[in-house]
PDB file of N, CA and C in Angstrom:
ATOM      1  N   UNK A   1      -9.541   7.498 -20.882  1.00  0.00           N
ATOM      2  CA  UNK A   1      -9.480   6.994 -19.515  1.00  0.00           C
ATOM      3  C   UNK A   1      -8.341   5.983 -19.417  1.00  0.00           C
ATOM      4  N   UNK A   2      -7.920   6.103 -18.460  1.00  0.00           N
ATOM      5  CA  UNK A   2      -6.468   5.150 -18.066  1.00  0.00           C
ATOM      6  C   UNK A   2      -7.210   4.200 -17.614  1.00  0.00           C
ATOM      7  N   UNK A   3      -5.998   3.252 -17.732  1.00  0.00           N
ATOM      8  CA  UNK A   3      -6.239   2.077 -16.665  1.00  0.00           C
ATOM      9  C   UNK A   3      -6.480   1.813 -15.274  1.00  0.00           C
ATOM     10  N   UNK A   4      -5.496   2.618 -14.667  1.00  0.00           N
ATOM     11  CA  UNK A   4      -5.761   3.237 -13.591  1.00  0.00           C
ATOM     12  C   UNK A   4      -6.844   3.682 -12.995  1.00  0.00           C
ATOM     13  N   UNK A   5      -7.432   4.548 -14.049  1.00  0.00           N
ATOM     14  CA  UNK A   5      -9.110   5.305 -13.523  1.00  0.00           C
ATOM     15  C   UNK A   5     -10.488   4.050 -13.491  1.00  0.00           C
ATOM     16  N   UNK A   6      -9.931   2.941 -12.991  1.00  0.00           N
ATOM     17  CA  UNK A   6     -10.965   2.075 -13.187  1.00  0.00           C
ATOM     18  C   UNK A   6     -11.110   1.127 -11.924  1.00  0.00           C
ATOM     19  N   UNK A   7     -12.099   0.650 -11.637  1.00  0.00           N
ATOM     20  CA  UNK A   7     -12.296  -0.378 -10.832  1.00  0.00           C
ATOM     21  C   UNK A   7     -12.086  -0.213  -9.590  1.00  0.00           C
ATOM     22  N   UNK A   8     -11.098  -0.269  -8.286  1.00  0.00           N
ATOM     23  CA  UNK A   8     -11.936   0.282  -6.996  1.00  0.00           C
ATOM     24  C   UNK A   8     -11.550   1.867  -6.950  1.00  0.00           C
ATOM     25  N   UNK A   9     -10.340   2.282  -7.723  1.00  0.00           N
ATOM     26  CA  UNK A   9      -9.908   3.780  -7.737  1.00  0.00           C
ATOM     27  C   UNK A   9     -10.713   4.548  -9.068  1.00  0.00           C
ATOM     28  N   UNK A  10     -12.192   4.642  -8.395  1.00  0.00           N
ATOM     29  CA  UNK A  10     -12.928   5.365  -9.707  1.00  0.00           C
ATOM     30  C   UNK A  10     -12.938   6.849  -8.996  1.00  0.00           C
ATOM     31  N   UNK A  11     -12.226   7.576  -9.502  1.00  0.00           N
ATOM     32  CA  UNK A  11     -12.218   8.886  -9.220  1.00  0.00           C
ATOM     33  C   UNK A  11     -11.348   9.458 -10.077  1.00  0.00           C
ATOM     34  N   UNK A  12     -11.531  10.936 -10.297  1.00  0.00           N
ATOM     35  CA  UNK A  12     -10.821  11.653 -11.328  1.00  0.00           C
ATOM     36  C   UNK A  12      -9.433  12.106 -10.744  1.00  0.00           C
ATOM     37  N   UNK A  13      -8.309  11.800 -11.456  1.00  0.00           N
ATOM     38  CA  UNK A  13      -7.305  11.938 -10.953  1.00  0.00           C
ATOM     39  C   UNK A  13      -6.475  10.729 -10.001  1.00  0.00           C
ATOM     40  N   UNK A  14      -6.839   9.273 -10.293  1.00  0.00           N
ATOM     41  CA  UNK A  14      -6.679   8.293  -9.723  1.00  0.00           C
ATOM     42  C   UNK A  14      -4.904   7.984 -10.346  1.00  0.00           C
ATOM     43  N   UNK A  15      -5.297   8.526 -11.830  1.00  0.00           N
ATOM     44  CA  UNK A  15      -4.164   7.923 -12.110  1.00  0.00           C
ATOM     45  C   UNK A  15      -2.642   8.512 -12.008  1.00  0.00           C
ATOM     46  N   UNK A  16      -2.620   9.985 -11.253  1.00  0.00           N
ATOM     47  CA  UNK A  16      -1.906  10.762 -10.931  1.00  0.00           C
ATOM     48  C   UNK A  16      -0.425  10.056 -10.348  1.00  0.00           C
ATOM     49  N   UNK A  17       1.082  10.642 -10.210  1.00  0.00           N
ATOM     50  CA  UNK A  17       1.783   9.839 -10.171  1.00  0.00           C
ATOM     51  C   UNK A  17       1.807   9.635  -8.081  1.00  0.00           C
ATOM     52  N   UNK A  18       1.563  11.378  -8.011  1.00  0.00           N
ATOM     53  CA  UNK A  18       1.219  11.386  -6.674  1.00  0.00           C
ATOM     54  C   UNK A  18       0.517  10.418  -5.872  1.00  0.00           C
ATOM     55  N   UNK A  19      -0.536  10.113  -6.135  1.00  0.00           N
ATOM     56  CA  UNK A  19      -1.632   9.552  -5.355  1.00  0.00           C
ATOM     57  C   UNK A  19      -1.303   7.720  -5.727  1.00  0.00           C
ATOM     58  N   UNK A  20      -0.740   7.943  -7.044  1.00  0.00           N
ATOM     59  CA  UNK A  20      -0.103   6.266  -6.851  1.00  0.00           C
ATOM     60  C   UNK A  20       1.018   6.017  -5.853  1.00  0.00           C
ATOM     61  N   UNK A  21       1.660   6.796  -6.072  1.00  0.00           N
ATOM     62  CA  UNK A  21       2.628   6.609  -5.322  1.00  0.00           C
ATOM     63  C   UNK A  21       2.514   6.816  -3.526  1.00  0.00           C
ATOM     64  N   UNK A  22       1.442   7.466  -2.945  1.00  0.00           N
ATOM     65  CA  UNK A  22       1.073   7.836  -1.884  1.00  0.00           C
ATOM     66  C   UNK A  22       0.369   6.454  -1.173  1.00  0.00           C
ATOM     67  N   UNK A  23      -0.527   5.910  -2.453  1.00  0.00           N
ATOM     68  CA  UNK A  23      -1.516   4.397  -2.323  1.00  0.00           C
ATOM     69  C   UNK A  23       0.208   3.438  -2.056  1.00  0.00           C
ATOM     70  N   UNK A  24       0.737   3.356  -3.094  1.00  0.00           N
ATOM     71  CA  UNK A  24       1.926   2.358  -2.764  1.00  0.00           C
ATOM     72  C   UNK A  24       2.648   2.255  -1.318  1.00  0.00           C
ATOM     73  N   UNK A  25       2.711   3.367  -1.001  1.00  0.00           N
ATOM     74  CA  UNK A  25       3.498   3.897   0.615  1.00  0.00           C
ATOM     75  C   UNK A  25       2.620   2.991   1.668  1.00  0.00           C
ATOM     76  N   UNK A  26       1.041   3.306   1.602  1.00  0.00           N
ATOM     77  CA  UNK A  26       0.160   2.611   2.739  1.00  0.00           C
ATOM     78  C   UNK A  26       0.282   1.138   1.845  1.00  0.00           C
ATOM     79  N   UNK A  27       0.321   0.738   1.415  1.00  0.00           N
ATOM     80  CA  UNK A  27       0.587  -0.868   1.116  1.00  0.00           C
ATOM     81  C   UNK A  27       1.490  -1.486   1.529  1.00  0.00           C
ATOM     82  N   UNK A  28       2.478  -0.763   1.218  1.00  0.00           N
ATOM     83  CA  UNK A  28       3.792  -1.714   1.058  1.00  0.00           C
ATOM     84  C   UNK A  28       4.340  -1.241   2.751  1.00  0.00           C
ATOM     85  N   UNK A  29       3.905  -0.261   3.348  1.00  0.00           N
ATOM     86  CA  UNK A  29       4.018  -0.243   5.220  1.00  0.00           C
ATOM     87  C   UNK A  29       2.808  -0.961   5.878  1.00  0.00           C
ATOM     88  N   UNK A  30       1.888  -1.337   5.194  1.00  0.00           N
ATOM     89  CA  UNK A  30       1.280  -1.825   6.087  1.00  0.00           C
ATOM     90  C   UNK A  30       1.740  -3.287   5.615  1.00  0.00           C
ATOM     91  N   UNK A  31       1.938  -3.862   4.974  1.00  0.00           N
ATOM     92  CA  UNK A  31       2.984  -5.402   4.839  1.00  0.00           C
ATOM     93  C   UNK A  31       4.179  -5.346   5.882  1.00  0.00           C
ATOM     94  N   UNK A  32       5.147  -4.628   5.380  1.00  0.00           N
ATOM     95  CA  UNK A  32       6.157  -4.424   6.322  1.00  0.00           C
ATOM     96  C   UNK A  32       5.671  -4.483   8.094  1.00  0.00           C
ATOM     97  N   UNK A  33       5.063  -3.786   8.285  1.00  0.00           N
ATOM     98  CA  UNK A  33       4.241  -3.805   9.669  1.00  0.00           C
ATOM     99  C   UNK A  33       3.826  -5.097  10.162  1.00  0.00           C
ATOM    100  N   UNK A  34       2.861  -5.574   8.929  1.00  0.00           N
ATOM    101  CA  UNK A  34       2.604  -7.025   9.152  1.00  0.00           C
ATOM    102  C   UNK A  34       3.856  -8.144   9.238  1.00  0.00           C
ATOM    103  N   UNK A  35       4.727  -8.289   8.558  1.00  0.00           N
ATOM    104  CA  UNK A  35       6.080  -8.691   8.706  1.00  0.00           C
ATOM    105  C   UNK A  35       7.000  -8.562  10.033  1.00  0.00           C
ATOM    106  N   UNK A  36       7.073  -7.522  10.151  1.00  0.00           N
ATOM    107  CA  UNK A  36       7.433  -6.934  11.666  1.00  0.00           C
ATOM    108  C   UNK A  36       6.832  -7.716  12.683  1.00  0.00           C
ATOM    109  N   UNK A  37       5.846  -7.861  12.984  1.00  0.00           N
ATOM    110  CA  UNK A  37       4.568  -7.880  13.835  1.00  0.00           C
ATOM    111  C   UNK A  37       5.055  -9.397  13.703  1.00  0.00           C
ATOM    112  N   UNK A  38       4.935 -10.281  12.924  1.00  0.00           N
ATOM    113  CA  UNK A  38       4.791 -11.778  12.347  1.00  0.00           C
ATOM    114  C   UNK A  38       6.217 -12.135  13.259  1.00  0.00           C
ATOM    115  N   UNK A  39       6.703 -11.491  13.182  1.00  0.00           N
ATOM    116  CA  UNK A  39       8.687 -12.285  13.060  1.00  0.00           C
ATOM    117  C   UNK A  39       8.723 -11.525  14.617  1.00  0.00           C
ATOM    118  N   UNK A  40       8.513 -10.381  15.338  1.00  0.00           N
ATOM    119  CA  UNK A  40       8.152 -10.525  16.677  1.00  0.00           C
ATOM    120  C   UNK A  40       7.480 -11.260  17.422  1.00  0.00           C
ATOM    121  N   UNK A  41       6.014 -11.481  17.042  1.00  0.00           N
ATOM    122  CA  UNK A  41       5.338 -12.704  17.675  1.00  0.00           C
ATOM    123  C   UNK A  41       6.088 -14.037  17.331  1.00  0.00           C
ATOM    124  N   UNK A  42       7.164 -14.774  16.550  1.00  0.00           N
ATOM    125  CA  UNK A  42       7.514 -15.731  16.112  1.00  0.00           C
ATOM    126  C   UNK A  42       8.531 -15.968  17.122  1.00  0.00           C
ATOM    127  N   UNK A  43       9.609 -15.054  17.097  1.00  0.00           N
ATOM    128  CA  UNK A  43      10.897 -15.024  17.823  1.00  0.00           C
ATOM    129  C   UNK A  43      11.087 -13.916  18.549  1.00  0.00           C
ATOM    130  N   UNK A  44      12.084 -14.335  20.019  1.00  0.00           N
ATOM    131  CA  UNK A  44      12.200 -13.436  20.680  1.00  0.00           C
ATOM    132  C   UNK A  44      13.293 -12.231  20.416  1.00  0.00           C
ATOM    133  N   UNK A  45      13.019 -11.244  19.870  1.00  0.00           N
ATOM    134  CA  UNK A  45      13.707 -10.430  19.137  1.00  0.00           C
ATOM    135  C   UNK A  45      13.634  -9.315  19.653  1.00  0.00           C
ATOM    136  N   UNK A  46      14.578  -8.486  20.285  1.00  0.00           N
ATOM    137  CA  UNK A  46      14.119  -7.367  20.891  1.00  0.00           C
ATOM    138  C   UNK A  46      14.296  -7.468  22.196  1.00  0.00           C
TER     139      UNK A  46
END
């Protein structure tokens, strides 16, 4: 068992490069989004 296959991603095939890399995509856009969102409500931009 990988490292990967543990703790909230307990499922077979967690540690696949696909599905990491698919999990990374919704993370790192939903920051960006949040960032976006932050620096619009901050300044008038746009």
């Amino acid at each position: 068992m990988s490292d990967l296959n543990r703790g909230i991603m307990k499922f077979d095939g967690a540690d696949k490069p696909i599905v990491v890399a698919v999990s990374a995509v919704f993370i790192f856009g939903g920051i960006l989004v949040l960032i976006l969102w932050a620096l619009s409500s901050a300044y008038a931009v746009g």
